[in-house]
Every structure is written in C-alpha cells, then in structure tokens.
N, C-alpha and C. Protein backbone atom coordinates (compact mmCIF):
# COMPACT_ATOMS: atom_id res chain seq x y z
N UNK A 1 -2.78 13.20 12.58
CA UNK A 1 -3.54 12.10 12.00
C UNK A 1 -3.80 11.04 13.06
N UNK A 2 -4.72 10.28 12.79
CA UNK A 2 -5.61 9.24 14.21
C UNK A 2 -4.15 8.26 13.98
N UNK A 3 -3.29 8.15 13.12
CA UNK A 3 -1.82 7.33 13.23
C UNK A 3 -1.32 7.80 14.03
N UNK A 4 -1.11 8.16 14.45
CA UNK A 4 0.43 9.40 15.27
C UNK A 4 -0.53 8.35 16.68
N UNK A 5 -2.01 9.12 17.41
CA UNK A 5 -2.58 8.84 18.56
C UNK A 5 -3.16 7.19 18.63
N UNK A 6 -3.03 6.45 17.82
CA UNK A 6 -3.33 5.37 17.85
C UNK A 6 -1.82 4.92 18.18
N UNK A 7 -1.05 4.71 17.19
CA UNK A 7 0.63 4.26 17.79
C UNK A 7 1.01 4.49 19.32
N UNK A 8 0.30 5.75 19.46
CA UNK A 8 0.73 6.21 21.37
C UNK A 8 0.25 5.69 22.11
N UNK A 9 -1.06 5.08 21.65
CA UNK A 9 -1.54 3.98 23.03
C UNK A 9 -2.05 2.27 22.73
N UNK A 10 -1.32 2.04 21.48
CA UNK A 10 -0.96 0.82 21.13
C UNK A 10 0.40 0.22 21.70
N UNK A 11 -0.13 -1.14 22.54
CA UNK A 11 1.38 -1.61 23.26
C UNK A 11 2.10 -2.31 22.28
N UNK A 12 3.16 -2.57 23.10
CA UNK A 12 4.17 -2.91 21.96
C UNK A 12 3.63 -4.74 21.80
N UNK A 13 5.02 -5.05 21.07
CA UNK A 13 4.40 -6.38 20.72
C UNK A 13 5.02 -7.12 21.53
N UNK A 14 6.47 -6.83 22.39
CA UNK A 14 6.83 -7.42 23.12
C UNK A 14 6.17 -7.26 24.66
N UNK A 15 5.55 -6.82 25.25
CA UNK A 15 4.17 -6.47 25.72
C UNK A 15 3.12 -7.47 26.08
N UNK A 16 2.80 -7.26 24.31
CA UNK A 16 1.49 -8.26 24.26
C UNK A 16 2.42 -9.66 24.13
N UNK A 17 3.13 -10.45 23.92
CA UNK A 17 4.15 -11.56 23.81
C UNK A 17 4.16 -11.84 25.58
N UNK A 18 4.14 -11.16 26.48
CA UNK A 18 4.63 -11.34 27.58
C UNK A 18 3.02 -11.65 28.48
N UNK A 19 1.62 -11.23 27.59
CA UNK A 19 0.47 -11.69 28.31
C UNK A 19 0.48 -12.85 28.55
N UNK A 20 0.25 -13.44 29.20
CA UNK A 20 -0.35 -14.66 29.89
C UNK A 20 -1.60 -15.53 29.52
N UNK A 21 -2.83 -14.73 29.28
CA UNK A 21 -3.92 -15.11 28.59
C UNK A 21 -4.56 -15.18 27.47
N UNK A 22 -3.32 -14.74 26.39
CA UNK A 22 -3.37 -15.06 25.13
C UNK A 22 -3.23 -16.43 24.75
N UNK A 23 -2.11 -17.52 25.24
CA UNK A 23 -2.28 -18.87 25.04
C UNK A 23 -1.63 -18.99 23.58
N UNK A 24 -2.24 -19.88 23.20
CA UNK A 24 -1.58 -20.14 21.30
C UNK A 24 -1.90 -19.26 20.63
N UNK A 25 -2.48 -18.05 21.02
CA UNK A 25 -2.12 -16.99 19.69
C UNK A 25 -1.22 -16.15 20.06
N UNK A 26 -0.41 -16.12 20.87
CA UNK A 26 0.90 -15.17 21.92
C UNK A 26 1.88 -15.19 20.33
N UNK A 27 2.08 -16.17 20.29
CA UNK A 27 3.47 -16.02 18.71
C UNK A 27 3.12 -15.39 17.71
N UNK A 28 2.00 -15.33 17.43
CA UNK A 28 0.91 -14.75 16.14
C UNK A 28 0.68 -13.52 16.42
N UNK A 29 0.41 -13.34 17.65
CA UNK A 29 -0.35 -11.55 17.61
C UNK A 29 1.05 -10.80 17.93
N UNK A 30 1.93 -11.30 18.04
CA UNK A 30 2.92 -10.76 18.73
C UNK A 30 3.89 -10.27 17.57
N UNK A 31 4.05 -10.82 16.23
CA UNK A 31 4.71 -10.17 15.15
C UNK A 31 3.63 -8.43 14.65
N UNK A 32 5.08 -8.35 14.77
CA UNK A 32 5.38 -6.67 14.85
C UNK A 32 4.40 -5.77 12.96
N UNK A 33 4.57 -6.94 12.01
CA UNK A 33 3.73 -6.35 11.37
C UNK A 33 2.39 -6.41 11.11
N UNK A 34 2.20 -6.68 12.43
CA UNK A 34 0.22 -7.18 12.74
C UNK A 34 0.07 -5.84 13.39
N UNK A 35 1.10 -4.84 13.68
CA UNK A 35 0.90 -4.08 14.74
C UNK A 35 1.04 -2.16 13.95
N UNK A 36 1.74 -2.58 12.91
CA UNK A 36 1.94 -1.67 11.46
C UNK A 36 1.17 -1.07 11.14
N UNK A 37 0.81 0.08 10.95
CA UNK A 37 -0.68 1.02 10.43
C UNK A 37 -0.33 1.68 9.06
N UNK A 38 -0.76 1.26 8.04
CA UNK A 38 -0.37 1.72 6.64
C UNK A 38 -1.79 1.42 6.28
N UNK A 39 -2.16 1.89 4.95
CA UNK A 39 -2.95 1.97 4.64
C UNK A 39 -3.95 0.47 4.33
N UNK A 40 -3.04 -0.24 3.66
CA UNK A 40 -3.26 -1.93 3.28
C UNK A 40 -3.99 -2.34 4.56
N UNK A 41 -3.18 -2.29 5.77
CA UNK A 41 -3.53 -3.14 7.02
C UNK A 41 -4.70 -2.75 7.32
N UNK A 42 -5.04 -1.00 7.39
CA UNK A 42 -5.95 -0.47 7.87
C UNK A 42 -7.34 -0.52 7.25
N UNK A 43 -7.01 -0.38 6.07
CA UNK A 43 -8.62 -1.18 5.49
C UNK A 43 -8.95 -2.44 5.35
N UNK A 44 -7.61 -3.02 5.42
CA UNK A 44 -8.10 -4.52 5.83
C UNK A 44 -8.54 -4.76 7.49
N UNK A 45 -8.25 -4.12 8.31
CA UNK A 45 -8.48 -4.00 9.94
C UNK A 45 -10.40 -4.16 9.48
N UNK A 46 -10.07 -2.51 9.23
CA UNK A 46 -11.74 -1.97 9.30
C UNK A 46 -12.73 -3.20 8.54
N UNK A 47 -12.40 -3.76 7.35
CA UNK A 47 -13.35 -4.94 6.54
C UNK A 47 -13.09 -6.15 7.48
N UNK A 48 -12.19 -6.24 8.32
CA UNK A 48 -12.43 -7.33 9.28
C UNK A 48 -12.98 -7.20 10.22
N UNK A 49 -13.60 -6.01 10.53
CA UNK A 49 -13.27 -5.55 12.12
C UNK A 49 -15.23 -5.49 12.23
N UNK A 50 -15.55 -5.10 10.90
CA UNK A 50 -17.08 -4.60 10.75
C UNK A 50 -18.16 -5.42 10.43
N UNK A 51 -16.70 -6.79 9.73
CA UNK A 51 -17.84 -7.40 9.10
C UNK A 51 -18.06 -8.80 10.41
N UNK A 52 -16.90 -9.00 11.51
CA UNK A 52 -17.44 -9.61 12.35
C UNK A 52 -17.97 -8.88 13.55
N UNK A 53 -18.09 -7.57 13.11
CA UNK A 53 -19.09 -6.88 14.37
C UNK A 53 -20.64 -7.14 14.44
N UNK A 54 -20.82 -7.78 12.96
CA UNK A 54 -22.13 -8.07 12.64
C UNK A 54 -22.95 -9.37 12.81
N UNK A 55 -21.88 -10.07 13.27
CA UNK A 55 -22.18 -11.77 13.28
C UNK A 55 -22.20 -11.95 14.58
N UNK A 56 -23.45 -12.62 14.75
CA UNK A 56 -23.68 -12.47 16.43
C UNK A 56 -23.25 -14.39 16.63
N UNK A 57 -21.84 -14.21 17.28
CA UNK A 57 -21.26 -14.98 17.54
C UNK A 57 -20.77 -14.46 18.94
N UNK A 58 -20.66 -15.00 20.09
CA UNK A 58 -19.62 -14.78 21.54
C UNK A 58 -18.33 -15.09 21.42
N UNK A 59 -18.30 -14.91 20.49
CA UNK A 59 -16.46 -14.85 20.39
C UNK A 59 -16.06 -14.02 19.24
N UNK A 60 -16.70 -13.03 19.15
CA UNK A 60 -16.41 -11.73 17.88
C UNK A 60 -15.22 -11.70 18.09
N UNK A 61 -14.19 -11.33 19.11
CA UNK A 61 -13.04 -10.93 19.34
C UNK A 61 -12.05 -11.79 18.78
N UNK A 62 -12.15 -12.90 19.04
CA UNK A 62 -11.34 -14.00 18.98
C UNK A 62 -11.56 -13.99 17.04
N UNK A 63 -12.40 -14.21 16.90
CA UNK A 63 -12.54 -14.68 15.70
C UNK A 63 -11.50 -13.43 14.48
N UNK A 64 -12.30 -12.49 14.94
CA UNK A 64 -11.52 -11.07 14.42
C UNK A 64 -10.20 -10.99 14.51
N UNK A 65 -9.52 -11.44 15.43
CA UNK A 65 -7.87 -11.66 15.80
C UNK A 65 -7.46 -12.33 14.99
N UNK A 66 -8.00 -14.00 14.76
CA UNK A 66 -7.84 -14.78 14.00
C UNK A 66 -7.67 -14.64 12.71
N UNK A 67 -8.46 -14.13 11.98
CA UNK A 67 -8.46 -13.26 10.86
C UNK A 67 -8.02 -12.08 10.52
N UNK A 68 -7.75 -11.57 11.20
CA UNK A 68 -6.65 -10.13 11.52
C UNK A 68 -5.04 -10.98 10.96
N UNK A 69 -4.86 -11.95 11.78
CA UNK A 69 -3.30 -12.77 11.75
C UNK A 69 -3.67 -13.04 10.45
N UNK A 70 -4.74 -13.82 9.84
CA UNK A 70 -4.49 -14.58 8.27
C UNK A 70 -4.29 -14.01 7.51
N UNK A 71 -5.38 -12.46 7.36
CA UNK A 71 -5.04 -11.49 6.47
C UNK A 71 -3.98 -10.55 6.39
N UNK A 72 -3.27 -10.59 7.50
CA UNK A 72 -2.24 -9.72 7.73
C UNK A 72 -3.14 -8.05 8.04
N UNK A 73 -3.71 -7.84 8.77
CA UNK A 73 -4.66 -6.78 8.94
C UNK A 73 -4.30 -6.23 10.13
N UNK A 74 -4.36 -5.08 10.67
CA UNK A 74 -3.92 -4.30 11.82
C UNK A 74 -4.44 -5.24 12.87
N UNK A 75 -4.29 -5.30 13.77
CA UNK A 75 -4.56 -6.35 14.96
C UNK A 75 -5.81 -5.31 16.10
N UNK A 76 -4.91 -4.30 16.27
CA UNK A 76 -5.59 -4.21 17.13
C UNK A 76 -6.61 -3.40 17.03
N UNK A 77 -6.66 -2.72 15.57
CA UNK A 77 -7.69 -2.11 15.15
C UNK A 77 -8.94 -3.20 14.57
N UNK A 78 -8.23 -4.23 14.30
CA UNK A 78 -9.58 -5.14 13.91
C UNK A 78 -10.02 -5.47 15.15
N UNK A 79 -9.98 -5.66 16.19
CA UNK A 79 -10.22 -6.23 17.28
C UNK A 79 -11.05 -5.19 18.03
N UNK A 80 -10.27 -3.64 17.73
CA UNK A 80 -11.06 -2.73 18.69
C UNK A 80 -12.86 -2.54 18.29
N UNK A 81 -12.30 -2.51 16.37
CA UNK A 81 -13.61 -2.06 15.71
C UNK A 81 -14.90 -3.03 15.72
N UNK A 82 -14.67 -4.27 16.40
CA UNK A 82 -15.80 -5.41 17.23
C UNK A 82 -16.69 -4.35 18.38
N UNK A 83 -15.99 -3.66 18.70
CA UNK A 83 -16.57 -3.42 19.97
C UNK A 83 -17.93 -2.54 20.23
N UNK A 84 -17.89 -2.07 18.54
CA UNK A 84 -19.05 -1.48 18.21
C UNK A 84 -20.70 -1.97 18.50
N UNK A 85 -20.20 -3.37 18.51
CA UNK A 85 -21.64 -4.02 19.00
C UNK A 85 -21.09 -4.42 20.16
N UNK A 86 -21.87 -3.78 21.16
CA UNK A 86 -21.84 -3.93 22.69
C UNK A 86 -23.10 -3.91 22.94
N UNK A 87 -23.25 -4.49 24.33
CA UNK A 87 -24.28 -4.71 24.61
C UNK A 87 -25.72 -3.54 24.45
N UNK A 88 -25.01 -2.22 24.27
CA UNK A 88 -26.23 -1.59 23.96
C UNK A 88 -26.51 -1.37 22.76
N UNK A 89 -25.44 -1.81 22.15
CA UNK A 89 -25.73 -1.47 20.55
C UNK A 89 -26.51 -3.45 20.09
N UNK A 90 -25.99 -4.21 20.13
CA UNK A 90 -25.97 -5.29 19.78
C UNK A 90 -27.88 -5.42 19.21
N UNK A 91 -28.66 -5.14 20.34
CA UNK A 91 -30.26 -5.36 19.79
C UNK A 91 -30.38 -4.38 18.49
N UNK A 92 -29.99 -3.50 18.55
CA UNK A 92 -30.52 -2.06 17.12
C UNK A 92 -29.52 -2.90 15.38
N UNK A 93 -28.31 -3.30 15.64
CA UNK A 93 -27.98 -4.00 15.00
C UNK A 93 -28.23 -5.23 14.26
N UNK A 94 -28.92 -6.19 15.08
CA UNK A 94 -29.04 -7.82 15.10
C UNK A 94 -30.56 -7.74 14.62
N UNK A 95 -31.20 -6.65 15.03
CA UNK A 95 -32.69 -6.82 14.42
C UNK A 95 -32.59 -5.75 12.95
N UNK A 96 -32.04 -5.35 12.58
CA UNK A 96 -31.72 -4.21 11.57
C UNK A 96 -31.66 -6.05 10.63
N UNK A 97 -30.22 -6.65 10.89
CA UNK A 97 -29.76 -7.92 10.11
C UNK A 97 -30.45 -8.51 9.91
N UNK A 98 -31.56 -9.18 11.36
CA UNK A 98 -32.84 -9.57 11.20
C UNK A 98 -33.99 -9.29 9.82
N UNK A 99 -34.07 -8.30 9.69
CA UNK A 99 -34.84 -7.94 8.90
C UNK A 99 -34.61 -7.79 7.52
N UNK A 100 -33.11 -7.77 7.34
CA UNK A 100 -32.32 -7.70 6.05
C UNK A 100 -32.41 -9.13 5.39
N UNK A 101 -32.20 -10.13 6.61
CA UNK A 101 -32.52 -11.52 6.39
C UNK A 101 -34.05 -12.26 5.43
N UNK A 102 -34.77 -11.01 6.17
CA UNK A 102 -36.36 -11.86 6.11
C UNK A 102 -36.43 -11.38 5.03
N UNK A 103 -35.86 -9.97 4.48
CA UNK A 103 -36.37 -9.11 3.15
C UNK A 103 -35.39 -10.40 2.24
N UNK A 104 -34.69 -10.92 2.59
CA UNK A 104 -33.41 -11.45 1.36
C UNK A 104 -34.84 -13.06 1.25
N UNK A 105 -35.07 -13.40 1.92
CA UNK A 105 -35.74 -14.68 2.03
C UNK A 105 -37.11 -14.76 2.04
N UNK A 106 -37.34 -13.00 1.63
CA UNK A 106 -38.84 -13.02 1.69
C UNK A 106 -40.04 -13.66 2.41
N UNK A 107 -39.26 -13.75 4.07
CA UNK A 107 -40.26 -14.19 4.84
C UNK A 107 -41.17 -13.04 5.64
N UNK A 108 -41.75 -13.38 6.32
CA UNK A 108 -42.18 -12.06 6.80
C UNK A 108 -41.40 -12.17 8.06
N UNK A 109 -41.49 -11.03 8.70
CA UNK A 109 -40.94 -10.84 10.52
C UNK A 109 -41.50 -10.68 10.88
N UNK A 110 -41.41 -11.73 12.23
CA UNK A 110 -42.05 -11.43 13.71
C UNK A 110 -41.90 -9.47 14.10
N UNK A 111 -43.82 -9.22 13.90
CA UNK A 111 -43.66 -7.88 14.38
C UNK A 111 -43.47 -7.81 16.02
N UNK A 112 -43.35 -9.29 17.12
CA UNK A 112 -43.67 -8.83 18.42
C UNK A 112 -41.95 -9.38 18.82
N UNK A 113 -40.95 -9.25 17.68
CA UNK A 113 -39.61 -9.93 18.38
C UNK A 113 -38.72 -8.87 19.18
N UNK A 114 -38.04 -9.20 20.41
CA UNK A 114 -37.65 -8.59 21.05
C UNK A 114 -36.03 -9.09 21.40
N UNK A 115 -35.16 -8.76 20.92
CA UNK A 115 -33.84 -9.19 21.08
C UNK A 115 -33.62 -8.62 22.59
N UNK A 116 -33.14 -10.33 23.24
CA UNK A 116 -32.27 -9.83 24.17
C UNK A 116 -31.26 -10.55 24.23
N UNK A 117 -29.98 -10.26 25.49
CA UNK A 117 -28.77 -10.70 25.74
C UNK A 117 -28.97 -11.67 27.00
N UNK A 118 -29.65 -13.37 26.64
CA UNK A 118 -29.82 -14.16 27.43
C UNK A 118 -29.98 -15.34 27.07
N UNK A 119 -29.48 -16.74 28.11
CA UNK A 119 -29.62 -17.52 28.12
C UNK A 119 -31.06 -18.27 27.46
N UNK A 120 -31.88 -17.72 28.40
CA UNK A 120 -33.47 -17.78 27.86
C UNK A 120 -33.64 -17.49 26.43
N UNK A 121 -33.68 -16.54 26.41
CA UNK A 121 -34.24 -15.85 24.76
C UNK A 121 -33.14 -16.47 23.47
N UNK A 122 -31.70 -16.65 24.09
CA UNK A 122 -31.36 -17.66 22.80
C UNK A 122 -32.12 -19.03 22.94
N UNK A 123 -32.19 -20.01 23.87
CA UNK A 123 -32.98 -20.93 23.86
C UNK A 123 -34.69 -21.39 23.13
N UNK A 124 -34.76 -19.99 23.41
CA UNK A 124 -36.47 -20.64 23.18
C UNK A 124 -36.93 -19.53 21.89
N UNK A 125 -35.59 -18.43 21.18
CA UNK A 125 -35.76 -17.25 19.83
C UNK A 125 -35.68 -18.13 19.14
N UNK A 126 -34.04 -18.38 19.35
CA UNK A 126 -33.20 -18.63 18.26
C UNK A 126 -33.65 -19.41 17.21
N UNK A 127 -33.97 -20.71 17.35
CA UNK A 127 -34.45 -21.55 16.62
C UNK A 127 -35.35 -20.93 15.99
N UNK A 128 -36.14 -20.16 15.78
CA UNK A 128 -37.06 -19.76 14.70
C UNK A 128 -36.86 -18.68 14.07
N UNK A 129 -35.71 -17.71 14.19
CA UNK A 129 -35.29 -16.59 13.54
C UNK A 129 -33.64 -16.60 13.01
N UNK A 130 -33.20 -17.77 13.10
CA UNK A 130 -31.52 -17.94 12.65
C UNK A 130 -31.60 -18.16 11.43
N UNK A 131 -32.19 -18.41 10.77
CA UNK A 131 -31.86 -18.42 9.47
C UNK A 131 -31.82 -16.96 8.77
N UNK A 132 -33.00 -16.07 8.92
CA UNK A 132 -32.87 -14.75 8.53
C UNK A 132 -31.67 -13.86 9.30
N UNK A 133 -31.45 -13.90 10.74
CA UNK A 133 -30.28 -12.95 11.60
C UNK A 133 -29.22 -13.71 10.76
N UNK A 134 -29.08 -14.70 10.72
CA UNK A 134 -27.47 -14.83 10.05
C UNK A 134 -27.18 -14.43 8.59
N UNK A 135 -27.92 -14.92 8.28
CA UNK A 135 -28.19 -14.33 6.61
C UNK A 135 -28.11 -13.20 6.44
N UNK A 136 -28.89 -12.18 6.96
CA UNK A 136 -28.52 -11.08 6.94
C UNK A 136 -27.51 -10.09 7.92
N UNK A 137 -26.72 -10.89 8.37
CA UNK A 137 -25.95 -10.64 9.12
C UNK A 137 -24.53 -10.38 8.35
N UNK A 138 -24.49 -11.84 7.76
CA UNK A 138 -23.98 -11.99 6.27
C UNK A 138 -23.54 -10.92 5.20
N UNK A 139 -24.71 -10.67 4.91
CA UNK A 139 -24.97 -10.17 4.18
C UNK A 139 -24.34 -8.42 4.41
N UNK A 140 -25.06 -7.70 5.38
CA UNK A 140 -24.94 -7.16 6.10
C UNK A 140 -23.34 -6.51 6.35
N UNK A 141 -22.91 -7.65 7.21
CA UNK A 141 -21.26 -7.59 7.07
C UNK A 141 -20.26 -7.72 6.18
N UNK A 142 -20.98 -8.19 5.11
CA UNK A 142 -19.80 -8.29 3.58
C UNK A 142 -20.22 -7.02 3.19
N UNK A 143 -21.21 -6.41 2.99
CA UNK A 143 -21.10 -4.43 2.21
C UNK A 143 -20.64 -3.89 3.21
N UNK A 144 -20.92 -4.17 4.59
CA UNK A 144 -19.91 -2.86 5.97
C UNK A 144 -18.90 -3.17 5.31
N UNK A 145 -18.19 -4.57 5.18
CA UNK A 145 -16.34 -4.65 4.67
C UNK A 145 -16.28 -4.02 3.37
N UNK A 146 -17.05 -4.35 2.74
CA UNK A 146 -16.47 -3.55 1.03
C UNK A 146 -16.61 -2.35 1.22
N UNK A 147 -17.26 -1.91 1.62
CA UNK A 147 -17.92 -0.05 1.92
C UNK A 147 -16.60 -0.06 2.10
N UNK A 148 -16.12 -0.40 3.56
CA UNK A 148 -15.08 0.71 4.23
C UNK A 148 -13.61 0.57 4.15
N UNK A 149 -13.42 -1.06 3.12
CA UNK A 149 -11.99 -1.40 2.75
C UNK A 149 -11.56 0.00 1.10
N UNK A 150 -12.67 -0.39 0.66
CA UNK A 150 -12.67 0.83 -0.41
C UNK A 150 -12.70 2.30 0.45
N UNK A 151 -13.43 2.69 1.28
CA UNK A 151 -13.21 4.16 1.99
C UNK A 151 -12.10 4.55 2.19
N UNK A 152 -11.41 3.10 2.69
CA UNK A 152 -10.36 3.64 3.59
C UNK A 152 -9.26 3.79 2.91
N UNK A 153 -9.08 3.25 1.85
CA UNK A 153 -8.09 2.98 0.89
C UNK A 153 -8.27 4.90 0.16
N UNK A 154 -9.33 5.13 -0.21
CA UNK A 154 -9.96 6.41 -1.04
C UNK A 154 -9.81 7.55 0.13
N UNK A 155 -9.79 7.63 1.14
CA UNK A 155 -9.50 8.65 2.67
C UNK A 155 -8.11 8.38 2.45
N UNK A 156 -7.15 7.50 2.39
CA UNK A 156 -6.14 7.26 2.59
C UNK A 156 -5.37 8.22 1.76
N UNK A 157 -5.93 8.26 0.58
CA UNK A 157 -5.58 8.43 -0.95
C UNK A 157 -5.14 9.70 -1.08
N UNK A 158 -6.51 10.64 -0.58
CA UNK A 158 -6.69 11.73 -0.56
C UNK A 158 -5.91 12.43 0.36
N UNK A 159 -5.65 12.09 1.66
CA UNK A 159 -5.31 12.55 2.72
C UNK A 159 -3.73 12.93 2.66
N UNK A 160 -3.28 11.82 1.45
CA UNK A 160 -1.83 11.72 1.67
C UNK A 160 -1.92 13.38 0.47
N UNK A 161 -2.59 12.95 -0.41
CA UNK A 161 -2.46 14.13 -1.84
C UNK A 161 -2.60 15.05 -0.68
N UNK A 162 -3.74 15.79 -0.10
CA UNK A 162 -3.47 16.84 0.31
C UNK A 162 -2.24 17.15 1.27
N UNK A 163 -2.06 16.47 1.48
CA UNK A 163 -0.60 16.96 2.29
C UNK A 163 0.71 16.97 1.69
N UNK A 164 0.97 16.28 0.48
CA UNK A 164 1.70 16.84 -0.76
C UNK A 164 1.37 17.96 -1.14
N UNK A 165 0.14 18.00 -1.41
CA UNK A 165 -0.34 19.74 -1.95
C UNK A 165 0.23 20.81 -0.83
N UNK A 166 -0.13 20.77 0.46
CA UNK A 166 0.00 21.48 1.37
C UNK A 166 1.65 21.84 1.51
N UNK A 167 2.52 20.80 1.51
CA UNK A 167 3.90 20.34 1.65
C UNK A 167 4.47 21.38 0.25
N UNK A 168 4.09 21.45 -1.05
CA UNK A 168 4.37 22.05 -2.24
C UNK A 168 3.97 23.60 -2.40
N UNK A 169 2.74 23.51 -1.64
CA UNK A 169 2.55 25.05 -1.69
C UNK A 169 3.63 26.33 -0.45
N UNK A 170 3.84 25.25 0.67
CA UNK A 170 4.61 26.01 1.62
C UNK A 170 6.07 26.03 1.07
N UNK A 171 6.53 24.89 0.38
CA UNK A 171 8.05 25.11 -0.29
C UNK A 171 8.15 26.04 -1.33
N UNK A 172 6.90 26.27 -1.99
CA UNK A 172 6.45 27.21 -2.91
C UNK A 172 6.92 28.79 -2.49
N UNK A 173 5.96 29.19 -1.20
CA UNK A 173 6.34 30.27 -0.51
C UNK A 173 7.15 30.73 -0.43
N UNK A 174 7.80 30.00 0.20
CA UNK A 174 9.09 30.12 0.99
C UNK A 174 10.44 29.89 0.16
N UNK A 175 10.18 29.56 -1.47
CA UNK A 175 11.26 29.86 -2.64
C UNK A 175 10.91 31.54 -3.20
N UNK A 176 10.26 31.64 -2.92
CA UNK A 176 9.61 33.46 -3.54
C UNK A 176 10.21 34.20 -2.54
C-alpha cells in the first residue's frame, strides 16, 4: 500500500524539528501526529492539499502547512499534493478557474487571455480578471476537497474490507 512507501521516505519529526528554515512553525510541524497516515489525516491532507493547489497565491505551501497543523491533516502529504500546480501545470489550471469564475458571474471571458508566470502580466492582468480566477478558484477548490475527502475516506473503506476478505478466505484454506 502507497502507506508502507510513503512512511519510507517521510523524515522523521525529529529531523524536520532540527531544520533551520522552518522558523515558528519548527514546534508545530514537528509533532509526530501531523506525521501519522490513517485514514482521517489522509483525506483531510488530500481536501487541504487540492483545494490550496487551486488558489493562485505564492505561498501555496506555507498556507497548506498552516492548515495541515489546524486541521490536524497529514503534513506532508498536504504540502506535497500543492505541487500539482507547478509551473507547467499552473496556466491549464488558473484559466480552467478562470472560466469557472466568469460562468459563476456570468461575465464573458477575455477570448485573447494568456496566463503567464510574471511580474508584468500580474501587474497590468490581474486587475481585470481577479474577481472571476479567484472565484472560481474558490469554487473550484472546495469540490477538488469534497470530491477527494469523501474518495479517500470510500478507497480507504474498501481497501481495508478487501483485505479482511482476502485475510478470511486464506485462514479459510488453510482450516480445510
């Protein structure tokens, strides 16, 4: 199970306690049941992890940590699952939200907009398309979290039954 290989290259917490560039969240990220993979944490990871992958903020990470600690949510799985919007993903995403925005607000969209990752283009976009990208960004990122806090909980569910089943049928056998 992705538990077993995630635990193997998750550091410990005394580890991460001993970074340097964590600062005031070193005491916080550093308790041991931020670091716990059960089912609870893990769909709470993933509904944290997806729904600030969607909010085009420069500090996704941070923010996700932050909220990882409040909710008590896997740490480093909320943090990893940000990473989904990277720079090559970030335009196919942000204009997808974009447009989710304009449909929620019934404006129309700029058919000639071109997302990029710059000083410039936030300066002289932003101001005329933030109301729809966040909105539907919003928007956007609260069904990624419900989708996949419910998935994961329902994968979880299942995964464990079949391996009871599996576990019952081999003790089964092997009493005959």
């Amino acid at each position: 199970m992705p538990k077993k290989i995630f635990k193997k290259y998750s550091p410990s917490p005394e580890k991460i306690r001993r970074m340097k560039g964590l600062g005031f969240l070193a005491q916080w990220i550093a308790n041991p049941n931020l670091w716990h993979i059960h089912r609870h944490s893990t769909a709470k990871a993933f509904a944290n992890g997806l729904f600030w992958m969607t909010i085009p903020i420069p500090s996704q990470m941070v923010t996700s940590a932050i909220t990882a600690i409040f909710i008590r949510a896997n740490l480093p799985l909320s943090v990893a699952l940000v990473w989904i919007s990277n720079p090559l993903t970030m335009p196919p995403i942000f204009y997808f939200n974009y447009l989710v925005g304009t449909w929620i607000l019934d404006a129309p969209a700029k058919p000639d907009l071109q997302f990029e990752i710059s000083w410039h283009w936030l300066t002289t976009t932003l101001g005329d398309i933030w109301l729809p990208l966040y909105l539907g960004s919003v928007v956007v990122g609260a069904c990624l979290a419900i989708f996949s806090y419910f998935s994961i909980h329902l994968f979880w569910k299942r995964h464990v039954a079949r391996a009871w089943q599996k576990r019952m049928k081999k003790r089964q056998s092997q009493a005959q």
